[in-house]
Protein backbone atom coordinates (compact mmCIF):
# COMPACT_ATOMS: atom_id res chain seq x y z
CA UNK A 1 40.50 36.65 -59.03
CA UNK A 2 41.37 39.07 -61.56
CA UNK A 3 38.99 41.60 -62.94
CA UNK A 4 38.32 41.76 -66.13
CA UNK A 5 37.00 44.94 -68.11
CA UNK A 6 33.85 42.26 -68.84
CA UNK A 7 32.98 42.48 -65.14
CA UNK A 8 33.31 46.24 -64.84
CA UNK A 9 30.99 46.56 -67.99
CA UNK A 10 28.59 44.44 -66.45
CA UNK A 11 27.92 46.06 -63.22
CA UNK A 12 28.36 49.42 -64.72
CA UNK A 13 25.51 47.97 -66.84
CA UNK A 14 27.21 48.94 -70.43
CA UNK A 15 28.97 47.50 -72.91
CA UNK A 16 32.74 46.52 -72.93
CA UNK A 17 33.32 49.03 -75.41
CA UNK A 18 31.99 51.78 -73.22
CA UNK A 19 34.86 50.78 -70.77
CA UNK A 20 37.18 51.03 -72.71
CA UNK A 21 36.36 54.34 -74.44
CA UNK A 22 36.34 55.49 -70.64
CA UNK A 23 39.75 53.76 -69.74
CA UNK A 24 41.18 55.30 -72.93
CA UNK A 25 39.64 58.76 -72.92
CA UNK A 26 38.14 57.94 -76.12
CA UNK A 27 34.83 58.55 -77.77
CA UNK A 28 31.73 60.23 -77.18
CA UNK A 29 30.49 59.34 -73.36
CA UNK A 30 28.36 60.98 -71.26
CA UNK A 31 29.77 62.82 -67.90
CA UNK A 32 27.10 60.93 -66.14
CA UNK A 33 28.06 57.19 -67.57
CA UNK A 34 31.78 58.21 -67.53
CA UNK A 35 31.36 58.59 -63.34
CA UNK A 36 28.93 55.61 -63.39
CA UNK A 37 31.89 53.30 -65.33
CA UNK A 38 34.97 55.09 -63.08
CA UNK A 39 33.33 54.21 -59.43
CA UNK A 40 32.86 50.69 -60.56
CA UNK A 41 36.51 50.20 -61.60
CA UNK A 42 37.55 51.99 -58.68
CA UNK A 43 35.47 49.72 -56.85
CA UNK A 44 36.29 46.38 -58.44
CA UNK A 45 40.44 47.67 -58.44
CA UNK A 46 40.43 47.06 -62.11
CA UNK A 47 43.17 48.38 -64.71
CA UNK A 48 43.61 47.31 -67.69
CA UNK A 49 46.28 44.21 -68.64
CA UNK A 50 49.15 46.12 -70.37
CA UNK A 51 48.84 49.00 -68.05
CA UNK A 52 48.46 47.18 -65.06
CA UNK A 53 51.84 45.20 -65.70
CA UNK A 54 53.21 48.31 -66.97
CA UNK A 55 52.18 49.89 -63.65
CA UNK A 56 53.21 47.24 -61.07
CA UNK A 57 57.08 46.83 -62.33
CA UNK A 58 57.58 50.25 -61.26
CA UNK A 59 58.41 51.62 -57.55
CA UNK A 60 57.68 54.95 -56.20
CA UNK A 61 59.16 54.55 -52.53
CA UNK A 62 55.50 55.84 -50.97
CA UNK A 63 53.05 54.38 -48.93
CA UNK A 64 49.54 55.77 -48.90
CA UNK A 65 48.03 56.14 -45.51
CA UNK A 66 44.12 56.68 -45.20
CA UNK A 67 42.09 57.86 -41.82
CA UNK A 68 39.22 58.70 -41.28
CA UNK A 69 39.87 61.98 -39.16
CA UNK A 70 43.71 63.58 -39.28
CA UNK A 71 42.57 65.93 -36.21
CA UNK A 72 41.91 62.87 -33.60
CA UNK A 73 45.22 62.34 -32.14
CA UNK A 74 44.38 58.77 -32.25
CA UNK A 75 44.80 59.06 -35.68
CA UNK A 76 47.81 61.63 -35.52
CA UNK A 77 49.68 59.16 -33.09
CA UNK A 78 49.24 56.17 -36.01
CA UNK A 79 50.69 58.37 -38.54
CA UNK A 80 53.67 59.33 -36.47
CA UNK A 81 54.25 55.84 -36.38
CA UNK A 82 53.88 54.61 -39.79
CA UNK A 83 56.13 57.69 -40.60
CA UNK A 84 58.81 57.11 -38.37
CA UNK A 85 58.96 53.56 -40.02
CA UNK A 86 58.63 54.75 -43.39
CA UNK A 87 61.53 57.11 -43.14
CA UNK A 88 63.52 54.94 -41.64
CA UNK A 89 63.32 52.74 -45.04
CA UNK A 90 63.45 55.65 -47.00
CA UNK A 91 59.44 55.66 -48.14
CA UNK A 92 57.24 58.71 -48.04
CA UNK A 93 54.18 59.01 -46.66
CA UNK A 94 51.43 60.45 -48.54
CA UNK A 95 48.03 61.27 -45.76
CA UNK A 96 44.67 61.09 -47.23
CA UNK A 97 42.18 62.75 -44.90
CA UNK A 98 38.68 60.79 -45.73
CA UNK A 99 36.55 63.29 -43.60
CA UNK A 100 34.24 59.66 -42.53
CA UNK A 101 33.39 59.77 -46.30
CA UNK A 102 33.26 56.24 -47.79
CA UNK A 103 33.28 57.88 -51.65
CA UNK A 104 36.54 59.76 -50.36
CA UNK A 105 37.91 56.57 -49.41
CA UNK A 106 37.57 54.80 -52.71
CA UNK A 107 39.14 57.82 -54.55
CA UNK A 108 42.11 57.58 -52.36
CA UNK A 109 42.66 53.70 -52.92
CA UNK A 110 42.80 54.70 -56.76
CA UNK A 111 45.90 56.32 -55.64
CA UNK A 112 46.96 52.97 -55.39
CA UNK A 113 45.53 51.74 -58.57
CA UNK A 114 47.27 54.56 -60.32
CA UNK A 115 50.55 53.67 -58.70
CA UNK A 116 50.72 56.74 -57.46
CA UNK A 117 52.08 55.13 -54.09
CA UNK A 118 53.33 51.74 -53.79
CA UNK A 119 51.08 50.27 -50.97
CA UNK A 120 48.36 51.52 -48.46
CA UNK A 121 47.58 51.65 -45.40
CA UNK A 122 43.66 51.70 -43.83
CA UNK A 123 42.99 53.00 -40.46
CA UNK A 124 39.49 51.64 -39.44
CA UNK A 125 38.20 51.53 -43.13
CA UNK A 126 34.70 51.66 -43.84
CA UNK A 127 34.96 49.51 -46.81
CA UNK A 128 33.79 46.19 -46.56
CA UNK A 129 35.97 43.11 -46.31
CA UNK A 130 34.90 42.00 -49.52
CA UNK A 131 35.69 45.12 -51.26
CA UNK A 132 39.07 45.20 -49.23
CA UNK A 133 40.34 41.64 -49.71
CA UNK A 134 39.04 42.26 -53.98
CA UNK A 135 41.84 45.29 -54.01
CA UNK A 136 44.57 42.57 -52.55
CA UNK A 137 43.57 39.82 -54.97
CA UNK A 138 44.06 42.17 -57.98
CA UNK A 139 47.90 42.51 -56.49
CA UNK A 140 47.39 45.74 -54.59
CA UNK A 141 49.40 45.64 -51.17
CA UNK A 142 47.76 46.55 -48.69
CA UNK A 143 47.78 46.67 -44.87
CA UNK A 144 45.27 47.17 -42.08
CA UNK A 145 45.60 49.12 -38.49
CA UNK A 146 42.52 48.72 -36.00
CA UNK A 147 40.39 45.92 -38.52
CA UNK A 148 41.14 42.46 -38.72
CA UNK A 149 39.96 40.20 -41.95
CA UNK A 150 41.12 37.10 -42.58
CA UNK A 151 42.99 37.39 -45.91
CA UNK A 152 46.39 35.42 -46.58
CA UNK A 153 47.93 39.14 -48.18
CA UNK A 154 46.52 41.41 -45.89
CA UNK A 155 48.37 42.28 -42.38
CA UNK A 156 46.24 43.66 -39.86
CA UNK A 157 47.20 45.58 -36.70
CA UNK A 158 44.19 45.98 -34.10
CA UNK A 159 43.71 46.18 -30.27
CA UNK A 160 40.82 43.98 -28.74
CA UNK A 161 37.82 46.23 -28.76
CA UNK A 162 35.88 44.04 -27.22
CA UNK A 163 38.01 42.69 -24.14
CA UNK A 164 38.77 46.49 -22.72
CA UNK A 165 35.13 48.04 -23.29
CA UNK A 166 34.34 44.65 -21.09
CA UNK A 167 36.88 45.76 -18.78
CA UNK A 168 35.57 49.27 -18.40
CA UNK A 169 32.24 48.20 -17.47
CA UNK A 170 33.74 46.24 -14.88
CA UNK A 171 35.44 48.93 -13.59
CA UNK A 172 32.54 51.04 -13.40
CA UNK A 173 30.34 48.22 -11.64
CA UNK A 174 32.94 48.04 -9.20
CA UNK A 175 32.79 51.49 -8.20
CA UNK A 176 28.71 50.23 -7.58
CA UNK A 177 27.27 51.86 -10.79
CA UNK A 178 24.77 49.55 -12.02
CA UNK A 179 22.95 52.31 -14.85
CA UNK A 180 25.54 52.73 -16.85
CA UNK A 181 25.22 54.58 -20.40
CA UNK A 182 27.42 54.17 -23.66
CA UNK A 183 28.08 56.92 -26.18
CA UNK A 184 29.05 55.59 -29.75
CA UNK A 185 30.84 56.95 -32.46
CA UNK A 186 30.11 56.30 -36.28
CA UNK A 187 27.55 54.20 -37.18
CA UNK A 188 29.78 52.46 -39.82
CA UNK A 189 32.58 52.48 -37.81
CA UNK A 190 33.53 48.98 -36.58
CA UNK A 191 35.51 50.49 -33.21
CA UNK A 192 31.92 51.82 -32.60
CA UNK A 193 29.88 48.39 -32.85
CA UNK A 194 32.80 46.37 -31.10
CA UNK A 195 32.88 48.48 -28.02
CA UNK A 196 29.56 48.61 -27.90
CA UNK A 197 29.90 44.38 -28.18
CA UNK A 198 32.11 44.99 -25.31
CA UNK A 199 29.80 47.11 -23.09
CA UNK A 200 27.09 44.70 -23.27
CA UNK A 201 29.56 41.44 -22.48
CA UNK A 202 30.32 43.52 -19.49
CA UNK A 203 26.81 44.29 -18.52
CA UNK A 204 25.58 40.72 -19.09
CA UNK A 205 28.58 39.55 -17.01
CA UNK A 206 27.49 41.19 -13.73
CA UNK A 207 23.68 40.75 -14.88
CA UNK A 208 22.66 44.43 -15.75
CA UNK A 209 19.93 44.42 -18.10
CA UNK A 210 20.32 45.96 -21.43
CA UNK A 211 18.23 49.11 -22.04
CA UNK A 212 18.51 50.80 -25.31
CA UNK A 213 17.80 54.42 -24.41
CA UNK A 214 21.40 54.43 -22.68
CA UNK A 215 23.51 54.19 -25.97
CA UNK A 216 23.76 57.37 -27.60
CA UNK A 217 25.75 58.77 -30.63
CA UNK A 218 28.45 61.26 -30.48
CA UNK A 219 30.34 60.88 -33.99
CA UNK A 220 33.88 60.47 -31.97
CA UNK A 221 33.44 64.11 -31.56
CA UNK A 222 33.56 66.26 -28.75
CA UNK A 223 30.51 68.40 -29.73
CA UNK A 224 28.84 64.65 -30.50
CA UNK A 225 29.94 63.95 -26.98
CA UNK A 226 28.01 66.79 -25.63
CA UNK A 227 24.85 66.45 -27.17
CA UNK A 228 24.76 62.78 -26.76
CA UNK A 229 25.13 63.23 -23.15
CA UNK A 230 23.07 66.15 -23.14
CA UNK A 231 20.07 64.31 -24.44
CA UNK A 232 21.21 60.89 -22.52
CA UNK A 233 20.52 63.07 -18.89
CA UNK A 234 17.46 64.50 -20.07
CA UNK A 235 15.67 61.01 -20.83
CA UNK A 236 17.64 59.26 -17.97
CA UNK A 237 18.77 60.98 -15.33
CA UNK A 238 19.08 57.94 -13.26
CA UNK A 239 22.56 57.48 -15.27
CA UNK A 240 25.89 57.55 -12.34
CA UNK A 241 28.70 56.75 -15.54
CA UNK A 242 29.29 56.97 -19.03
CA UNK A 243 31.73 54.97 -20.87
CA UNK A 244 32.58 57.12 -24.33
CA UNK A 245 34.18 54.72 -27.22
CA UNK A 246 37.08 58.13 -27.37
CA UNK A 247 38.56 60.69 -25.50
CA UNK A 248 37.27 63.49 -27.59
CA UNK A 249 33.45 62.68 -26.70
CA UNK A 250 34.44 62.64 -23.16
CA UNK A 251 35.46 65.71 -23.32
CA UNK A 252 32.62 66.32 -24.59
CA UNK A 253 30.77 64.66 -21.58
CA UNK A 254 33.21 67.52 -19.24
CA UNK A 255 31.74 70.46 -21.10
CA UNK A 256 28.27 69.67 -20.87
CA UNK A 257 28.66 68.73 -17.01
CA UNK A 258 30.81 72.25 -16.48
CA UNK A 259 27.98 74.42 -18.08
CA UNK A 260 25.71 72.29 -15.69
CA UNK A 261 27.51 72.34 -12.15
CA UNK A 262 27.04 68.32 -12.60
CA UNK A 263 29.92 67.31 -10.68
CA UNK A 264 32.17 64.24 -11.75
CA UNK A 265 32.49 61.54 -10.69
CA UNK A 266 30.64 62.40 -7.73
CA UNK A 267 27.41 62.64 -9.92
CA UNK A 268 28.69 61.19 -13.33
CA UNK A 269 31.99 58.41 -13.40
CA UNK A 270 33.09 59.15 -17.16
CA UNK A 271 35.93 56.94 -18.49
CA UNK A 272 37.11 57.34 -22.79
CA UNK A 273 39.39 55.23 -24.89
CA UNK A 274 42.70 56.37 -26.11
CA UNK A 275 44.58 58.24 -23.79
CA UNK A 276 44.97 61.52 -25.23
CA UNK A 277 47.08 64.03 -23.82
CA UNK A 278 44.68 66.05 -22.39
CA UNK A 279 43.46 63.42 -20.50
CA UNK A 280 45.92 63.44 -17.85
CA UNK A 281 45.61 67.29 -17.46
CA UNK A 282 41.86 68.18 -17.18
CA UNK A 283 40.12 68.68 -14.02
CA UNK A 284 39.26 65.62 -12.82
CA UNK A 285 42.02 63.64 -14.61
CA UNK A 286 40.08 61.24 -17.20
CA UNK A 287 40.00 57.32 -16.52
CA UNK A 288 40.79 56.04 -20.05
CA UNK A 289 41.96 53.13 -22.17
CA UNK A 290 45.21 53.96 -23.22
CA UNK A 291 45.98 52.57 -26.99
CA UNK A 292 49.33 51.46 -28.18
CA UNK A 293 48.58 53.90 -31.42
CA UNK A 294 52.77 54.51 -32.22
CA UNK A 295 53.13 50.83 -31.98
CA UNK A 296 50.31 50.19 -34.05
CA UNK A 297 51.63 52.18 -37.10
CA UNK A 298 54.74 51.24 -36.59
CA UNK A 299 54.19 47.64 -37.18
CA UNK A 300 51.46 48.26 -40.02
CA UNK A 301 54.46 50.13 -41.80
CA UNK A 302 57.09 47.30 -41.38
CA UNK A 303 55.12 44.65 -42.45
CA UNK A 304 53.99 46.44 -45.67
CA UNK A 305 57.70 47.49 -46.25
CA UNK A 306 58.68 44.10 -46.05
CA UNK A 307 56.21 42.79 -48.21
CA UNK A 308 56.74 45.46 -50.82
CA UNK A 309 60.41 44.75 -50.42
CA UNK A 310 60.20 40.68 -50.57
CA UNK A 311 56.81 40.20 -52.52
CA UNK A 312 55.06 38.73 -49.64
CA UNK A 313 54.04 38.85 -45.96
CA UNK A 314 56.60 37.83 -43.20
CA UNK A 315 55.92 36.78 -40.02
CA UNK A 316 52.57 37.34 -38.03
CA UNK A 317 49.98 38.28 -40.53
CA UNK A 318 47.46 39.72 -37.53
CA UNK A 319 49.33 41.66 -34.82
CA UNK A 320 47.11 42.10 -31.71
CA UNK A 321 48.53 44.92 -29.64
CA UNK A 322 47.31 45.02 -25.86
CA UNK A 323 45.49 48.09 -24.16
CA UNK A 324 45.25 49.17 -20.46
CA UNK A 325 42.65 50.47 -18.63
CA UNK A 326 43.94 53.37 -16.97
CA UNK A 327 41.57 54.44 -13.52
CA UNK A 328 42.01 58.33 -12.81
CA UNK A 329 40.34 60.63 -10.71
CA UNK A 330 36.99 60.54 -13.44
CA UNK A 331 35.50 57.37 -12.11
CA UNK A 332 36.75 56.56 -8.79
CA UNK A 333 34.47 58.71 -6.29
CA UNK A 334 37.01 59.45 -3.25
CA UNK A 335 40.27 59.39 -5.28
CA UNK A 336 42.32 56.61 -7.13
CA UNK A 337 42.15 53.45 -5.42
């Protein structure tokens, strides 16, 4: 449904007029309603009639890519991907670095708005589906990489969340770990909440109980990954593995147990997610989930292309890409079996 400069003046709680003095750089309005009245149309995707038809019959041959961390090389990997596709069809790629900051996020959509780029692309958003499937009902293309929602104009590339973290815990119960801990990443992120879905399918499957006190924090960060496992050992040293949701708080997880002669995965299994590069050449090499990331952006950039190029979505709307467990030396005690 199409906004209307109405709505934005009601939940901006002023009048029409307002809106459009702000739209139209007009008038006398406070700095403080002016930012009140812009967040709420950069919320609600709104631009006004003339210039939003204006607006949407040109092209600028660029695709906007948000993340919410450039420096993970899960993140780098999806780039690489959506830019290989990109050039390939002769579309630039412009990289907006959201530092985990959902304000951040919104700005960078207006690039959109503003037609500064032609469509986006949102790696593991923290925007809401609601707010995500308003932008695509105002005519905004957009596609998705690691989020599904179930939205006619929205393509979304994931990887099942759920099904490996199950798989890990498996893993580690088969190795005859039975208190096994989980560190987190972002509260708000939704890779976060659906491995830790996963972790607790796997612990109810070989009837572990659940105890809170063994999910910790880390922020997808490798100093998160050391404090979380720092305080995890101090309140439960009965813990034999951790499963961190990425790479970077497992190494996080090596530091901590380097400083402290804790030897793995004699005393601690660790396994991550993503299969960084690293992985395979720290000491122990690190059990991991290795993701198809240049796949992923790869296919997030084709099918926006195509529906930038054809005015709608071809093919598979929802692409789910498989991931592998892969066991090193980190959580088999006695070598790789």
């Amino acid at each position: 449904m199409e906004v209307k400069i109405k709505d934005v003046a009601a939940k901006a709680g002023v009048s029409s007029a307002t809106v459009s003095r702000v739209v139209n750089n007009r008038g006398n309005v406070t700095p403080e309603t002016r930012e009140k009245v812009l967040r709420v149309i950069r919320e609600m995707g709104y631009l006004p009639n003339a210039v939003a038809k204006s607006l949407r019959s040109q092209k600028t041959m660029a695709l906007g890519v948000i993340v919410p961390e450039i420096n993970h090389s899960y993140y780098a990997e999806i780039i690489k991907g959506i830019e290989n596709k990109a050039y390939k069809n002769q579309y630039k790629v412009i990289i907006c670095d959201t530092g985990n900051n959902r304000e951040k996020e919104l700005e960078f959509i207006g690039l959109l708005m503003n037609k500064t780029v032609d469509g986006m692309i949102l790696v593991t958003p923290t925007l809401s589906d609601e707010e995500i499937v308003r932008f695509a009902e105002n005519g905004y293309s957009i596609a998705l990489v690691g989020r599904y929602i179930e939205h006619q104009d929205i393509s979304c590339i994931f990887t099942d969340n759920v099904k490996f973290s199950k798989e890990v815990v498996c893993h580690l119960v088969e190795q005859g770990h039975r208190d096994i801990a989980f560190l987190s990443g972002y509260a708000d992120a939704i890779d976060s909440y659906e491995r830790l879905d996963g972790y607790l399918k796997g612990l109810r499957e070989h009837k572990l109980p659940f105890n809170p006190g063994l999910v910790e924090n880390g922020n997808f960060s490798e100093e998160g990954g050391y404090q979380a496992v720092k305080r995890l050992l101090e309140q439960h040293p009965e813990v034999t593995a951790v499963y961190a949701a990425n790479d970077e708080m497992a190494l996080g997880v090596y530091r901590f147990c380097a400083e402290y002669g804790i030897r793995i995965p004699e005393r601690l299994a660790v396994v991550g997610v993503d299969d960084n590069r690293i992985s395979r050449y720290i000491s122990p090499k690190l059990s991991t989930v290795r993701q198809p990331t240049l796949e992923m952006g790869m296919a997030a950039a084709e099918k926006l292309i195509l529906q930038l190029e054809t005015g709608a979505l071809k093919g598979e709307r929802a692409l789910k890409l498989e991931s592998r467990l892969i066991v090193r030396e980190s959580s088999v005690f006695g070598g790789v079996r």
